[in-house]
N, C-alpha and C. Protein backbone atom coordinates (compact mmCIF):
# COMPACT_ATOMS: atom_id res chain seq x y z
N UNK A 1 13.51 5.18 2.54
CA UNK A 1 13.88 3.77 2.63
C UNK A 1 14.64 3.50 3.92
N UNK A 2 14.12 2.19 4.54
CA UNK A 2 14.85 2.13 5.81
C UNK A 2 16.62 1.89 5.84
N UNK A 3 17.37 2.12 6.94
CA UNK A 3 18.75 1.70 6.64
C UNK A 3 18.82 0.30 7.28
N UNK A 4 17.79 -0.31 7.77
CA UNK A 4 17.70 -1.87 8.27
C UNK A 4 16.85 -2.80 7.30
N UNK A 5 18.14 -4.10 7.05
CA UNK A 5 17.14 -4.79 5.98
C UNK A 5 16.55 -5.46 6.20
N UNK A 6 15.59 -5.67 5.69
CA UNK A 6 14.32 -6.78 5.43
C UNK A 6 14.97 -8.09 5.47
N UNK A 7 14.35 -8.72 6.52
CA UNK A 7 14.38 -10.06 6.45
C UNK A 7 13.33 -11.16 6.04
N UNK A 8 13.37 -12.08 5.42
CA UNK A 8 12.37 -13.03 6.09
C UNK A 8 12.44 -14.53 6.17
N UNK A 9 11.57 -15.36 6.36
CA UNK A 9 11.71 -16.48 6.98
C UNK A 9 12.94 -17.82 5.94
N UNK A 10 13.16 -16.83 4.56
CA UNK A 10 13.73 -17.62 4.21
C UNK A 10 15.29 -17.28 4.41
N UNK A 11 15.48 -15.92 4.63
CA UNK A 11 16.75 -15.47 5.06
C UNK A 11 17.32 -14.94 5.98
N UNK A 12 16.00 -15.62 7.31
CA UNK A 12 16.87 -15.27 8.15
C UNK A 12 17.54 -16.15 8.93
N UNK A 13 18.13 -17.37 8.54
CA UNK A 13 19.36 -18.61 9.30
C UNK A 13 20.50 -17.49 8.94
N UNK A 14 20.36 -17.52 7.41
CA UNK A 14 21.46 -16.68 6.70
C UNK A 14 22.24 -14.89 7.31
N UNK A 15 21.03 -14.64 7.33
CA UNK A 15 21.29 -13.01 7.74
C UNK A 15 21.38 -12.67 9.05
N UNK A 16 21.06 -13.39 10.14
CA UNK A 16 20.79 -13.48 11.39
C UNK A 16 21.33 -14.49 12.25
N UNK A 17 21.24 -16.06 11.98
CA UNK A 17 22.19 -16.73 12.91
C UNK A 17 23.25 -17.00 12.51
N UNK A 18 23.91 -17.00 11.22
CA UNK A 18 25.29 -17.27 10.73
C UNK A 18 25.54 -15.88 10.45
N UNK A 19 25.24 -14.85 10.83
CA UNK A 19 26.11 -13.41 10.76
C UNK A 19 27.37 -13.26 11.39
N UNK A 20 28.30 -12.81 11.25
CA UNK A 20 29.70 -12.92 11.99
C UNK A 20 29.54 -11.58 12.98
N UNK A 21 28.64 -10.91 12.84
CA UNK A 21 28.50 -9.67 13.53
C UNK A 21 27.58 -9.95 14.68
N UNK A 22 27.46 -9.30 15.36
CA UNK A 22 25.51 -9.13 16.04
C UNK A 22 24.71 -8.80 15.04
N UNK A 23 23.50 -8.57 15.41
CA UNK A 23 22.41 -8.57 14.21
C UNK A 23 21.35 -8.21 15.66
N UNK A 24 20.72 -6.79 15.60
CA UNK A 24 19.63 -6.15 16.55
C UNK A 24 18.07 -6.83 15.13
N UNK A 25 17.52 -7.45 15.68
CA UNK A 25 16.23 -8.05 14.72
C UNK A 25 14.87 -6.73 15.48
N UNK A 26 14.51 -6.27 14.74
CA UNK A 26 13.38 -5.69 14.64
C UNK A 26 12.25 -6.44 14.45
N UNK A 27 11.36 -7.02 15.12
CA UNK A 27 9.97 -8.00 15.17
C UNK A 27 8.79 -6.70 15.00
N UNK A 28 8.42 -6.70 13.77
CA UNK A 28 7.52 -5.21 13.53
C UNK A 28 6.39 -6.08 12.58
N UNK A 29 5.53 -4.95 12.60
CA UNK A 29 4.12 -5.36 11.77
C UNK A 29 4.03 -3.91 10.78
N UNK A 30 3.73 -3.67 9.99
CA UNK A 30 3.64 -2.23 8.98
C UNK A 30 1.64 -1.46 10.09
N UNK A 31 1.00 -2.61 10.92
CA UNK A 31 0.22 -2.00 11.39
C UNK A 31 -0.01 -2.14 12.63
N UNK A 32 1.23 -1.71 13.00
CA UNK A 32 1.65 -1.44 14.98
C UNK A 32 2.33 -0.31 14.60
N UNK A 33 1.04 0.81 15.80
CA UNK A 33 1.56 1.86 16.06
C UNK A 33 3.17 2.21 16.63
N UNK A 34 3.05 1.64 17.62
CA UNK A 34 4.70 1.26 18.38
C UNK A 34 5.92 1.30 17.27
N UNK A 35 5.69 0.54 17.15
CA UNK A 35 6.64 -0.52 15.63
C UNK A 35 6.85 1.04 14.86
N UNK A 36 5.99 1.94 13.93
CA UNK A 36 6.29 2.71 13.10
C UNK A 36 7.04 3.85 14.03
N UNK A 37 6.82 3.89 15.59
CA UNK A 37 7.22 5.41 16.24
C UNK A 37 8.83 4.27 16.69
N UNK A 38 9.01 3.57 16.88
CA UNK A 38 10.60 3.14 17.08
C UNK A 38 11.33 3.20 15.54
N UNK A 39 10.78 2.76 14.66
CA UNK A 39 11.36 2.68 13.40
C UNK A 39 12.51 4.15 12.79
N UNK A 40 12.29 4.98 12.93
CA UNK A 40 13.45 6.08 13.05
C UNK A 40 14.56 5.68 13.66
N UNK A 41 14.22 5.43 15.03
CA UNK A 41 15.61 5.20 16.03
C UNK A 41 16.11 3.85 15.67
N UNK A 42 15.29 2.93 14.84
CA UNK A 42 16.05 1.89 14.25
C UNK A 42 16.79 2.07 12.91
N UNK A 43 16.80 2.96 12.60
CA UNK A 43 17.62 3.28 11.27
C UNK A 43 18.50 3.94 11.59
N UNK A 44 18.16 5.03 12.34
CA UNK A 44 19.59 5.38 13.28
C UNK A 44 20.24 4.75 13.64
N UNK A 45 20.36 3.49 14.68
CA UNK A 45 21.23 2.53 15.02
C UNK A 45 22.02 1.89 13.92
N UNK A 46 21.10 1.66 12.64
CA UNK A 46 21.78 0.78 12.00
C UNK A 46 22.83 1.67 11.14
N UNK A 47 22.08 2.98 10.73
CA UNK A 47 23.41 4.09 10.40
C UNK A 47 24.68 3.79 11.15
N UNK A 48 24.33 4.19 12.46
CA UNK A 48 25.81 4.88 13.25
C UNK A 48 26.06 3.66 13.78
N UNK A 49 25.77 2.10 13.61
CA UNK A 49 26.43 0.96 13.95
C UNK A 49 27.03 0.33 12.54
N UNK A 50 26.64 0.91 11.77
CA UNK A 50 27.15 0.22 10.64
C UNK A 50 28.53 -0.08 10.31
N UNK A 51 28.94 -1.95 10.08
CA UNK A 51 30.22 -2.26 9.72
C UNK A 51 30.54 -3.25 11.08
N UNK A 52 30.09 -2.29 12.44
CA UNK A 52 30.12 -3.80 13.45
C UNK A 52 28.89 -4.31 13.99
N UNK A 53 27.57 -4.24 13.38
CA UNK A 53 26.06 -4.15 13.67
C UNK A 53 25.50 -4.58 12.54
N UNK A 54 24.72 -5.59 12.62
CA UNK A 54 23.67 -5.91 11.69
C UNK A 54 22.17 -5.37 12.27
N UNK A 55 21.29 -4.65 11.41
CA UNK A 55 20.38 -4.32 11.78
C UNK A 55 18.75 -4.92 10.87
N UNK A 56 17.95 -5.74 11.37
CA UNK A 56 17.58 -6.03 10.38
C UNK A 56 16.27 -6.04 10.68
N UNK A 57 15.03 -5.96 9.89
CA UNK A 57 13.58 -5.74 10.50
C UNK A 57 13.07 -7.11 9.67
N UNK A 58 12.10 -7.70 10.69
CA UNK A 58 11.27 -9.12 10.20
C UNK A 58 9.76 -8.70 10.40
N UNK A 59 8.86 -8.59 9.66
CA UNK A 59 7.43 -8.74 9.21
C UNK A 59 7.03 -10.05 10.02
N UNK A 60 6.38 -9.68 11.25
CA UNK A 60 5.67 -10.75 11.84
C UNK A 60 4.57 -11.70 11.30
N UNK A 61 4.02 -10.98 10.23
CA UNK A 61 2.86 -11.41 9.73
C UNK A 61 3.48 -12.03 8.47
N UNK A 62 4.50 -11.87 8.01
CA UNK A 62 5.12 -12.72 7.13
C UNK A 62 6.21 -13.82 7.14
N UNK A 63 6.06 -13.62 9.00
CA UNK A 63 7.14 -14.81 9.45
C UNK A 63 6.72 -15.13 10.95
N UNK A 64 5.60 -15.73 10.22
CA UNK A 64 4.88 -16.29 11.57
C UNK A 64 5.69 -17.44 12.66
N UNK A 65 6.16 -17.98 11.61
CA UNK A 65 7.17 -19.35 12.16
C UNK A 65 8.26 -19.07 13.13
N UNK A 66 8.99 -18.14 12.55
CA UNK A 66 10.04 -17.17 13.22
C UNK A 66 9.25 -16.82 14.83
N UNK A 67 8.56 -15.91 14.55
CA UNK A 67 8.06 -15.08 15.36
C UNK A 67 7.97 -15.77 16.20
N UNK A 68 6.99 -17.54 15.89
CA UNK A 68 6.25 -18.04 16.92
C UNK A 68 7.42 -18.65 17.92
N UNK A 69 8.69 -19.39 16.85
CA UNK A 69 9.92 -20.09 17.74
C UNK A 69 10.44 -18.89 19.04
N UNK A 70 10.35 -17.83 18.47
CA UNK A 70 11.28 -16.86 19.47
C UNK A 70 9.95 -16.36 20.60
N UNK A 71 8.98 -16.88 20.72
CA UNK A 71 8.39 -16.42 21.52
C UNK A 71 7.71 -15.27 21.45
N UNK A 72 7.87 -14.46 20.35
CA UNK A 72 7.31 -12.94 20.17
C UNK A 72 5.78 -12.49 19.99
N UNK A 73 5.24 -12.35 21.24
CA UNK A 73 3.99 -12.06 21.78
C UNK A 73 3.19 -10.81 21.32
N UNK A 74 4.29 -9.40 21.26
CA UNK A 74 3.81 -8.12 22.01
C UNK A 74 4.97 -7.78 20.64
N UNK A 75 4.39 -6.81 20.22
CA UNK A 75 5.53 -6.14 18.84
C UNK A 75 5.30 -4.16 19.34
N UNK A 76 6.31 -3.58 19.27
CA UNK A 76 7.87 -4.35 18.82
C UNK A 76 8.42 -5.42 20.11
N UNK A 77 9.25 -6.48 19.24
CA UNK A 77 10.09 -7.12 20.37
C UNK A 77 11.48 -7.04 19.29
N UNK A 78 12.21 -6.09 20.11
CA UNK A 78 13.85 -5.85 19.58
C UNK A 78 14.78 -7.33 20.40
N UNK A 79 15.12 -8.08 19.20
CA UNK A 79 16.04 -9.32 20.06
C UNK A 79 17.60 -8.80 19.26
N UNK A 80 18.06 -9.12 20.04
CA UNK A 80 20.32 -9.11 19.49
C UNK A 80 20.81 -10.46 19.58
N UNK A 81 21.36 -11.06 18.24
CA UNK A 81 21.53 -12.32 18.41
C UNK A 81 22.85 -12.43 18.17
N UNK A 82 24.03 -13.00 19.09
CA UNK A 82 25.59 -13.10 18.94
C UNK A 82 26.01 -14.81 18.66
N UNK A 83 25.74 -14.67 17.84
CA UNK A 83 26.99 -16.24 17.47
C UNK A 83 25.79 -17.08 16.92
N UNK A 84 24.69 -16.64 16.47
CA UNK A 84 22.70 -17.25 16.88
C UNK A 84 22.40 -17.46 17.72
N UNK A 85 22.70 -17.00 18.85
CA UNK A 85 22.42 -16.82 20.05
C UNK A 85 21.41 -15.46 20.52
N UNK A 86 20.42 -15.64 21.33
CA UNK A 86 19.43 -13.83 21.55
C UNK A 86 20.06 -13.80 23.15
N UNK A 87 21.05 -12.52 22.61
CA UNK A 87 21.85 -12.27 24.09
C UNK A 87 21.30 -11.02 24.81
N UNK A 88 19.84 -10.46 24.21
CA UNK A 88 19.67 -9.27 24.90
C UNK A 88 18.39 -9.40 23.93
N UNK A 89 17.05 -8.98 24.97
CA UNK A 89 15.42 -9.01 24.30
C UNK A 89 14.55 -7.87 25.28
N UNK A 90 14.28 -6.84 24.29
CA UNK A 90 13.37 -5.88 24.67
C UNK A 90 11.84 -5.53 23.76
N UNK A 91 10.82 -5.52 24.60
CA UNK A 91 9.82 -5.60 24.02
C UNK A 91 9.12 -4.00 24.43
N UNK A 92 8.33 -3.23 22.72
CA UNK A 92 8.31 -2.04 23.32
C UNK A 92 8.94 -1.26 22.67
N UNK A 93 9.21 -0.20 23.39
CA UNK A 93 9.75 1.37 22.34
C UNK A 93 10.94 1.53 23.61
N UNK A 94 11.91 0.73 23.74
CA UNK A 94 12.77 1.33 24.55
C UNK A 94 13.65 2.31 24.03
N UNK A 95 14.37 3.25 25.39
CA UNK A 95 14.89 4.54 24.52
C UNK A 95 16.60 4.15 23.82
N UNK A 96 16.59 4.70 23.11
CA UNK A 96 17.30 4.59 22.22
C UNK A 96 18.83 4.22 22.99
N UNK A 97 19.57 5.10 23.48
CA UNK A 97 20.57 4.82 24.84
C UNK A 97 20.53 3.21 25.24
N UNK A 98 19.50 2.87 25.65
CA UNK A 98 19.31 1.50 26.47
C UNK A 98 19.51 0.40 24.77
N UNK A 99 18.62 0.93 24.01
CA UNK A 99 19.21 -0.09 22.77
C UNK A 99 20.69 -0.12 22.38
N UNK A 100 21.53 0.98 21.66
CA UNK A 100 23.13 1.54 21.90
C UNK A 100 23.77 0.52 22.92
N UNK A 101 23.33 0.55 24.55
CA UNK A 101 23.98 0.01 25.25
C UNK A 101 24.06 -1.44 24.79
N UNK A 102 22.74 -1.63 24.75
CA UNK A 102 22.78 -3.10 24.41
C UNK A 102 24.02 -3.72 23.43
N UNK A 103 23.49 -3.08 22.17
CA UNK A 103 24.73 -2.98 21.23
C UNK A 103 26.04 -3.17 21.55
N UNK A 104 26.46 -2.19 22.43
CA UNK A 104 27.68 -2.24 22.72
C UNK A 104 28.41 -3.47 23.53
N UNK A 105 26.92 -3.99 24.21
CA UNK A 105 27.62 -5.18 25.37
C UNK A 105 28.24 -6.33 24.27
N UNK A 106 26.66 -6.08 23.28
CA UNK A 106 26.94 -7.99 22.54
C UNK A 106 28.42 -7.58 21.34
N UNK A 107 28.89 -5.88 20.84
CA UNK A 107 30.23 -6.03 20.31
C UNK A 107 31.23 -6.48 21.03
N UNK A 108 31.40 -6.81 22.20
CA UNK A 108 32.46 -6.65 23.43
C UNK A 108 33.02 -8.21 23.38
């Protein structure tokens, strides 16, 4: 079971732009290769960020609406949203370090 929760279009105002934390959104499909080989290092993050990190994965194909407002073309697209704000957007399998960093800017 993943340690990032499931979102979707009906919870994510709730879980994602009114979070008091950051919140790293996972934009995944269950049939993107990409998407399943980052998915480890996204449960990792949400492990060892857990308490100042929201980590949460959204089903593109089940939140088309979502997907389409944020622009999300190319999956994975990892967005970090601070205050509901997307203060940091990577599309892709970036390495894990460069996600962390990210993390760390939008706790600051």
């Amino acid at each position: 079971m993943s340690a990032a929760l499931e979102v979707t279009e009906a919870t994510f105002e709730t879980e994602v732009l009114n979070a008091e934390q950051p919140v790293l959104v996972d934009f995944w499909a269950p049939w993107c290769g990409p998407c399943r080989r980052i998915a480890p290092v996204i449960d990792e993050l949400a492990s060892e960020n857990a308490g100042s990190v929201k980590v949460v994965k959204l089903n593109v194909d089940d939140a088309q609406g979502i997907s389409h407002n944020y622009g999300v073309n190319s999956i994975p697209t990892l967005m970090i949203f601070k205050n509901g704000e997307v203060v940091d957007r990577q599309v892709g399998v970036p390495p894990k370090a460069r996600l962390q960093q990210a993390l760390d800017d939008a706790k600051a």
